[in-house]
C-alpha atoms as a PDB file:
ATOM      1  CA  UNK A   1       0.000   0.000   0.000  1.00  0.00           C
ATOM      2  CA  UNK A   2       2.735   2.432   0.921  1.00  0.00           C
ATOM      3  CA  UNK A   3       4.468   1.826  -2.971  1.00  0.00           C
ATOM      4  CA  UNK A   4       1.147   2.488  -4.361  1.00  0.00           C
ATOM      5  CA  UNK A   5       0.944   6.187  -2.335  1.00  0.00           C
ATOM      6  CA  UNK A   6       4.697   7.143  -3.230  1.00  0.00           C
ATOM      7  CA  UNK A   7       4.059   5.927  -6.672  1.00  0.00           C
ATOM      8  CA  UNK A   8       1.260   8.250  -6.675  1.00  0.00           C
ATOM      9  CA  UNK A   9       3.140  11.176  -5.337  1.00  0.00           C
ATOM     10  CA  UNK A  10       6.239  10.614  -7.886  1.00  0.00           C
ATOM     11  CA  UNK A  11       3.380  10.925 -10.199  1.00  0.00           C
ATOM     12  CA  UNK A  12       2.004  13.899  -9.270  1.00  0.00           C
ATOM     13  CA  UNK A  13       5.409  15.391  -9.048  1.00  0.00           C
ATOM     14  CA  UNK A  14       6.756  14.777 -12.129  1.00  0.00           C
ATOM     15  CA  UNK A  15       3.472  15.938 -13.693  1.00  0.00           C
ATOM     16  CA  UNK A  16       3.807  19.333 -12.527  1.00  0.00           C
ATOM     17  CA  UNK A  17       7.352  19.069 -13.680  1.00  0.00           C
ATOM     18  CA  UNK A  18       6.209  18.426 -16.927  1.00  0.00           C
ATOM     19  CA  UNK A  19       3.600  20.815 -16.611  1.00  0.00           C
ATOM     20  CA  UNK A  20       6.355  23.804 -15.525  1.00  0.00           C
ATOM     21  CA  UNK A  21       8.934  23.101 -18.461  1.00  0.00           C
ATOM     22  CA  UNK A  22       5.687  23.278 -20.943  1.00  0.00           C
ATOM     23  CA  UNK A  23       3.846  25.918 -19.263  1.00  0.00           C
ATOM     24  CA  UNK A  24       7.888  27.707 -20.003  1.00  0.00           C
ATOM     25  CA  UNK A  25       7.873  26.958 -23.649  1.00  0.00           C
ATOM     26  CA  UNK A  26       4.280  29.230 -23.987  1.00  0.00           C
ATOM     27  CA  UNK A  27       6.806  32.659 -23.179  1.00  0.00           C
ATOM     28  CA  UNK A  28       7.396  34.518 -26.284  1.00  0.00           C
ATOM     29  CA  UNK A  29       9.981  36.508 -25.464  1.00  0.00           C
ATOM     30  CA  UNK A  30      13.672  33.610 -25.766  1.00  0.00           C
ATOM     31  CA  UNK A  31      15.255  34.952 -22.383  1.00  0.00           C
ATOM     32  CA  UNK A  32      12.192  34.519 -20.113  1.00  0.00           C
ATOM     33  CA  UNK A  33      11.793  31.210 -21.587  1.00  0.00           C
ATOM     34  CA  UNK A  34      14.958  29.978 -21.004  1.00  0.00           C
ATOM     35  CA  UNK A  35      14.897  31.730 -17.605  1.00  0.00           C
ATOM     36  CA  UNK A  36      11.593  29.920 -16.661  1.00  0.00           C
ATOM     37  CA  UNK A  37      13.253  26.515 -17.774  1.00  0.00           C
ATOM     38  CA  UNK A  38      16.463  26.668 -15.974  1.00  0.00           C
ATOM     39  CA  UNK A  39      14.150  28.030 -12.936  1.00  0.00           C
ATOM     40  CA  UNK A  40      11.680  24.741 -13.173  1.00  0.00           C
ATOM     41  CA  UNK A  41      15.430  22.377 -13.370  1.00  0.00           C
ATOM     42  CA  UNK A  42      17.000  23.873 -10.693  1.00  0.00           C
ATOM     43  CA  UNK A  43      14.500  23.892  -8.632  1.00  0.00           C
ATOM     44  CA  UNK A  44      13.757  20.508  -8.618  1.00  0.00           C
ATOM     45  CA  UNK A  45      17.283  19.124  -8.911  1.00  0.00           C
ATOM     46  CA  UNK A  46      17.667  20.901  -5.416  1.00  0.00           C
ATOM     47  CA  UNK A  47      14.749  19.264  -4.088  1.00  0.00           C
ATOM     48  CA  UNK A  48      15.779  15.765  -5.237  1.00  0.00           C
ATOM     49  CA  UNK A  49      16.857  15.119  -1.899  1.00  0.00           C
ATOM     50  CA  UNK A  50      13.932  15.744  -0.042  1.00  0.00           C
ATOM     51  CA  UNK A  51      12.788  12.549   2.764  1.00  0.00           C
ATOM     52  CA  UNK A  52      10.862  13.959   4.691  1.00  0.00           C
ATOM     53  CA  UNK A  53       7.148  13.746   3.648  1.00  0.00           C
ATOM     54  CA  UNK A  54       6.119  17.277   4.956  1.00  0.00           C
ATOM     55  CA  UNK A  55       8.920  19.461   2.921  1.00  0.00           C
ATOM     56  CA  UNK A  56       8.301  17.285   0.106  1.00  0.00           C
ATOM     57  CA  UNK A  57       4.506  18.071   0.719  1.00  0.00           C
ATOM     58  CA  UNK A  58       5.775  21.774   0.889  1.00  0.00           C
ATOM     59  CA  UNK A  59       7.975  21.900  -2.166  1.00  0.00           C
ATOM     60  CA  UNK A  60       5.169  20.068  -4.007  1.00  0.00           C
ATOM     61  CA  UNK A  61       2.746  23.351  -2.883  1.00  0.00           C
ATOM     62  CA  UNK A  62       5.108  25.976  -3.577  1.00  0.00           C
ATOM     63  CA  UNK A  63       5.898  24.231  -7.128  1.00  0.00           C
ATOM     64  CA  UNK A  64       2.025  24.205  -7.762  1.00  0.00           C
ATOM     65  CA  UNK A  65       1.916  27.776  -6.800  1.00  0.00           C
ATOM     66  CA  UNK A  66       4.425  28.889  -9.187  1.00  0.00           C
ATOM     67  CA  UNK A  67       3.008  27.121 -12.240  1.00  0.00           C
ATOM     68  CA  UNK A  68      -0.259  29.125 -11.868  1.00  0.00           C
ATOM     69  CA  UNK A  69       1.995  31.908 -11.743  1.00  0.00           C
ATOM     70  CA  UNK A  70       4.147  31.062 -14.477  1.00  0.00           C
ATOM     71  CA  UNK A  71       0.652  30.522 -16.390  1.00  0.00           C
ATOM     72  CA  UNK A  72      -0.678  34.264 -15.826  1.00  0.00           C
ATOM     73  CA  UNK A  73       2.881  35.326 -16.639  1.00  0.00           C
ATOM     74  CA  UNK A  74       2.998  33.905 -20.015  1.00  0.00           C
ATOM     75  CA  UNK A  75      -0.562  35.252 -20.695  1.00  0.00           C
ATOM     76  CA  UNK A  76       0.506  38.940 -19.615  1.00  0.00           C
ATOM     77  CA  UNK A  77       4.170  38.402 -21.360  1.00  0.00           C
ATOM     78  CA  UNK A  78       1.821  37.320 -24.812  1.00  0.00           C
ATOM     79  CA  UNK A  79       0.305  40.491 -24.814  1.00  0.00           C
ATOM     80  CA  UNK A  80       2.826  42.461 -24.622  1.00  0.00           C
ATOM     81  CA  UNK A  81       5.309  40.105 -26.452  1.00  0.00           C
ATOM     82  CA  UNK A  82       8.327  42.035 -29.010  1.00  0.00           C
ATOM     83  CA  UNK A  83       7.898  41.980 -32.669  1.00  0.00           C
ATOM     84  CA  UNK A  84      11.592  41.260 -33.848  1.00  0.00           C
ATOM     85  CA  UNK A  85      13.154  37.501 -32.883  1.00  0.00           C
ATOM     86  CA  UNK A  86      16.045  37.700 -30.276  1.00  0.00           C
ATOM     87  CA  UNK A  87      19.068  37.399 -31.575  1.00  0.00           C
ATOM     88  CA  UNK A  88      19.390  33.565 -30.386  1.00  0.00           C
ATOM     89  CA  UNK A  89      16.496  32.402 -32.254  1.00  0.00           C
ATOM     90  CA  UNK A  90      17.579  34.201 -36.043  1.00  0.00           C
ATOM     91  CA  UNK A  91      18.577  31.083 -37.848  1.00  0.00           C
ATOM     92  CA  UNK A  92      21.877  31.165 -39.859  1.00  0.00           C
ATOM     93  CA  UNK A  93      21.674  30.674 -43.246  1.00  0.00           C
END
């Protein structure tokens, strides 16, 4: 029974990692994206570590909190998105 609940929870929590590194590919603008990437991977590669049910429980809350935010941001950052290409995403020729 005990797999079954941190099978659930591994789950979850690579869901909302999932959900973070997409939710980062909606930015328009190449430097927030990349920001908002590197963000979601650091942030869980320093929570890898985590035993203890209640700061995993935490992290889990505080990651869920910053995808909705991430999700207004890239609405707000659409609207107001640049009209030239940053200089990273001009492909050669």
């Amino acid at each position: 029974m005990a797999t079954a609940v941190s099978f659930a929870s591994k789950s979850e929590i690579l869901s909302l990692l999932r959900s973070l590194l997409r939710t980062a590919r909606t930015f328009s603008d190449y430097n927030i994206r990349e920001y908002a990437k590197r963000r979601t991977i650091d942030g869980f590669c320093e929570n890898r570590q985590l035993s203890d049910p209640s700061s995993i429980a935490s992290a889990f809350s505080n990651g869920k909190s910053q995808l909705e935010v991430a999700k207004r941001q890239a609405i707000v950052y659409s609207l107001y998105a640049p009209k030239s290409k940053s200089v990273m995403e001009i492909k050669r020729k």
